[in-house]
N, C-alpha and C. Protein backbone atom coordinates (compact mmCIF):
# COMPACT_ATOMS: atom_id res chain seq x y z
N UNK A 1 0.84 -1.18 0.00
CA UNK A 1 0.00 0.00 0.00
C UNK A 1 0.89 1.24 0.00
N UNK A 2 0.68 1.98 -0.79
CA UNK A 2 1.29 3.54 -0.80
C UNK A 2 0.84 4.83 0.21
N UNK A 3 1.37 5.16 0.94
CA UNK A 3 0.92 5.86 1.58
C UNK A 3 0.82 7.26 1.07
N UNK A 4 0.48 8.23 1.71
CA UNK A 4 0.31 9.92 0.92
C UNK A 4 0.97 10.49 0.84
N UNK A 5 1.78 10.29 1.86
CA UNK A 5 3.10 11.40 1.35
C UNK A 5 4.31 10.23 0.69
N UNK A 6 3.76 9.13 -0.01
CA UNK A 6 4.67 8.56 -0.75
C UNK A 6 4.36 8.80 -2.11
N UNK A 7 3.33 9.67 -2.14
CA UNK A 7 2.44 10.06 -3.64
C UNK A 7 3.60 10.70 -5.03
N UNK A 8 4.25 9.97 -5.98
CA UNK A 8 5.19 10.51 -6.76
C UNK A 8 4.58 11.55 -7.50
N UNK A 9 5.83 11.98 -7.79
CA UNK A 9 5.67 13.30 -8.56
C UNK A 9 5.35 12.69 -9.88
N UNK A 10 4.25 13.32 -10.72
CA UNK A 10 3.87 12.78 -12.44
C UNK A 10 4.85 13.05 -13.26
N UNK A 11 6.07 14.00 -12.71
CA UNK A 11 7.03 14.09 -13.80
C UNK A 11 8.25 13.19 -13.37
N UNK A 12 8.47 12.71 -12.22
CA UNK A 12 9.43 12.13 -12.33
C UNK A 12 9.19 9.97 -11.89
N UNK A 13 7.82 9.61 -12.11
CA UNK A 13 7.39 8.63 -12.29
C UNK A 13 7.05 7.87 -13.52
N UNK A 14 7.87 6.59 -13.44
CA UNK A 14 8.28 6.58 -15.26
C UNK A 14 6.72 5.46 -15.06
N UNK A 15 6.11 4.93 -14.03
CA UNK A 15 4.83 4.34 -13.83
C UNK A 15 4.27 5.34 -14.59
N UNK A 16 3.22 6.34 -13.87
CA UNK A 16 2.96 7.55 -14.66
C UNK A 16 2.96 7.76 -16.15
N UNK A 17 4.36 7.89 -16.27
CA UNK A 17 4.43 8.24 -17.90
C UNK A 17 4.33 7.18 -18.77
N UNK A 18 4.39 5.93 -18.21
CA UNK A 18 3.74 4.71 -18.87
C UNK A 18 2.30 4.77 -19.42
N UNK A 19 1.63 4.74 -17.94
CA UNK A 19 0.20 5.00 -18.04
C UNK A 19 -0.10 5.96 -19.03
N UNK A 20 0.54 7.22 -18.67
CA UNK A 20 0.04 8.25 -20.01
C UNK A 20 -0.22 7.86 -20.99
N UNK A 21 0.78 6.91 -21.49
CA UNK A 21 0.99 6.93 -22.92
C UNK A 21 0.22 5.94 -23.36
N UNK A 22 -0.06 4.76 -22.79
CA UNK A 22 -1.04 4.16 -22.86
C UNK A 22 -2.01 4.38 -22.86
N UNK A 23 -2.74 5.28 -22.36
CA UNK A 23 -4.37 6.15 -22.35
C UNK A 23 -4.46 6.35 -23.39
N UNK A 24 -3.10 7.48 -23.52
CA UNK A 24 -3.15 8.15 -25.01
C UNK A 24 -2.86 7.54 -26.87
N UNK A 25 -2.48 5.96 -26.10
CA UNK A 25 -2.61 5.27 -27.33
C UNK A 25 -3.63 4.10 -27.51
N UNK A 26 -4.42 3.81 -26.25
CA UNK A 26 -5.56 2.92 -26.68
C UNK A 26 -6.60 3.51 -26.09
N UNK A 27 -6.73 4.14 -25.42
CA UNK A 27 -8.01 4.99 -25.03
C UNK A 27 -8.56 6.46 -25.91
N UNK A 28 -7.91 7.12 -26.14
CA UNK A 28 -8.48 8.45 -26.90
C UNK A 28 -8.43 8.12 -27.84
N UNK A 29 -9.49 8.32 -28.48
CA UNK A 29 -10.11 8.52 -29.94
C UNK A 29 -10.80 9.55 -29.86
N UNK A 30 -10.30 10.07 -31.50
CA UNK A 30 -10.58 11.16 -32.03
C UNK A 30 -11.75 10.61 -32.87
N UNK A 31 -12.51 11.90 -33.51
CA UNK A 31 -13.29 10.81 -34.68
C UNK A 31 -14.65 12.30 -34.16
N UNK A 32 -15.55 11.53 -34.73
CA UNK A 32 -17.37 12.66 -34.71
C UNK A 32 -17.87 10.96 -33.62
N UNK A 33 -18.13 12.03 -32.29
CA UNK A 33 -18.95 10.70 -31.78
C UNK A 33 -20.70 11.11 -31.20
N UNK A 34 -21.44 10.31 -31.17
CA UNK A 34 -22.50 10.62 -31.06
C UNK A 34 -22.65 10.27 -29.29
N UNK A 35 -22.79 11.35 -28.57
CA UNK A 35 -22.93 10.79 -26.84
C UNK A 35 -24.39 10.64 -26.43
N UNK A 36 -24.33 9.39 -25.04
CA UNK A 36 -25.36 8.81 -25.13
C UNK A 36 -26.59 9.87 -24.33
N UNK A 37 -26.00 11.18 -24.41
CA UNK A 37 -26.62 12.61 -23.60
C UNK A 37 -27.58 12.76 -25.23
N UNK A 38 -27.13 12.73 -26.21
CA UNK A 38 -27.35 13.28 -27.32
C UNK A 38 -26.09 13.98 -27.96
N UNK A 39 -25.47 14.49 -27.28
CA UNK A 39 -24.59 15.59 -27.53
C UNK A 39 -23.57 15.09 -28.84
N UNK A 40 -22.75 15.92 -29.29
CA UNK A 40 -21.54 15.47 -29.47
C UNK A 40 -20.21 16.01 -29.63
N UNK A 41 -19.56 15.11 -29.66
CA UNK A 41 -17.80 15.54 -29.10
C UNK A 41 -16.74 14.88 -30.43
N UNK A 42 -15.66 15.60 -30.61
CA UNK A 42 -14.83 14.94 -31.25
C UNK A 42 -13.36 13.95 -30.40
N UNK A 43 -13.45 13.76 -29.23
CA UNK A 43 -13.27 13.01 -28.23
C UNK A 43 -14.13 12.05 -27.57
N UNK A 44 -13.55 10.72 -27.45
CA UNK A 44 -14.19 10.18 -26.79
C UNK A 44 -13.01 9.21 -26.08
N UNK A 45 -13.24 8.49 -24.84
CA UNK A 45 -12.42 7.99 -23.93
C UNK A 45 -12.81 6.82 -23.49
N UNK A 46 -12.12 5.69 -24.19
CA UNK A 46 -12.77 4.23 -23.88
C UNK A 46 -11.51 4.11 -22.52
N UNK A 47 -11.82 3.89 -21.45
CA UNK A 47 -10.66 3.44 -20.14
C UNK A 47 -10.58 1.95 -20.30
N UNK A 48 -11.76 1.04 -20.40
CA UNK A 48 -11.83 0.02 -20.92
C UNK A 48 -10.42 -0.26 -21.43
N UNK A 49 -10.26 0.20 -22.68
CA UNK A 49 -8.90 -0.40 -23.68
C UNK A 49 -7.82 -0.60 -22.40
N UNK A 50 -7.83 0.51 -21.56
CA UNK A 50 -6.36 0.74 -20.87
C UNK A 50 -6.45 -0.32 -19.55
N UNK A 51 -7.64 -0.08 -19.24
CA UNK A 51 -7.63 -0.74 -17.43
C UNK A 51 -7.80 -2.20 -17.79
N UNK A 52 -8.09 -2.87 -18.60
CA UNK A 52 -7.95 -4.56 -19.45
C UNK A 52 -6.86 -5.07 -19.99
N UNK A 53 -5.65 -4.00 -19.73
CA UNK A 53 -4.79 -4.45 -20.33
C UNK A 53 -3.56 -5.08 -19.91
N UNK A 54 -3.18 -6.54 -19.98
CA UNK A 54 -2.62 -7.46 -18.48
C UNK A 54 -1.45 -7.08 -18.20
N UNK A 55 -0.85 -6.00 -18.64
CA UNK A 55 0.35 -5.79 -17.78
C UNK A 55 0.06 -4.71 -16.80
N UNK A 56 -1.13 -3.96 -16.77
CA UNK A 56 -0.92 -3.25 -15.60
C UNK A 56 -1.32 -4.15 -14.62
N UNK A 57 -1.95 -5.44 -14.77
CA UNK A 57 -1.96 -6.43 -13.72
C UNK A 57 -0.88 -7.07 -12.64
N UNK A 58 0.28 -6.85 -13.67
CA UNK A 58 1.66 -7.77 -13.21
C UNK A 58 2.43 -7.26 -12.91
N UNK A 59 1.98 -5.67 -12.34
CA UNK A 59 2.98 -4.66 -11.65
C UNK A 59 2.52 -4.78 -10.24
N UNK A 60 3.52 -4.85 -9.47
CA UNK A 60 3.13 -5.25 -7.85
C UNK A 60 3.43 -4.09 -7.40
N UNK A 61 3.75 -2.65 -8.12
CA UNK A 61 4.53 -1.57 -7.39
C UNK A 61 2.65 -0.76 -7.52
N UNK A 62 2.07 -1.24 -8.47
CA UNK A 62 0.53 -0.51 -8.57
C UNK A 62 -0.41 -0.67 -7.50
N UNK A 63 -0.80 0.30 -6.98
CA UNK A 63 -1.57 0.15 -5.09
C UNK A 63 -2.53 -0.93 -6.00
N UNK A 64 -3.37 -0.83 -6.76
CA UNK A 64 -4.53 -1.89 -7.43
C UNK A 64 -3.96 -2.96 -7.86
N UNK A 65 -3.33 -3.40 -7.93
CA UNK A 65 -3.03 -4.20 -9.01
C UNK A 65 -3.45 -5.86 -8.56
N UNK A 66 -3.47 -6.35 -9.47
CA UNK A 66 -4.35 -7.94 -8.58
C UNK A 66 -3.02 -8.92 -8.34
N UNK A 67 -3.15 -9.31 -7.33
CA UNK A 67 -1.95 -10.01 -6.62
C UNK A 67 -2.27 -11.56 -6.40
């Protein structure tokens, strides 16, 4: 368990900048989307893609991670 004042800094956590980049390569899509408000956005954010994906499983340094 991580405690709070063990909370890393986002710039110097290469965890972090993992994650980023991963969001930003299977989660954001660009595109015309139709939202289920009605609305619409040229963003949309599947977390799905990212939080399913088994290596953030097999990191034991991740407070979540399944053990």
């Amino acid at each position: 368990m991580i405690a709070i004042s063990e909370d890393p800094s986002p710039a110097s956590d290469p965890r972090l900048s993992r994650l980023r980049a991963l969001i930003a390569e299977k989660s954001v899509l660009r595109g015309q989307f139709r939202l289920a408000s009605g609305g619409e956005s040229r963003l949309f954010f599947d977390m799905k893609q990212t939080l399913l994906l088994p290596d953030r499983h097999h990191d034991p340094s991740w407070p979540c991670s399944a053990e």
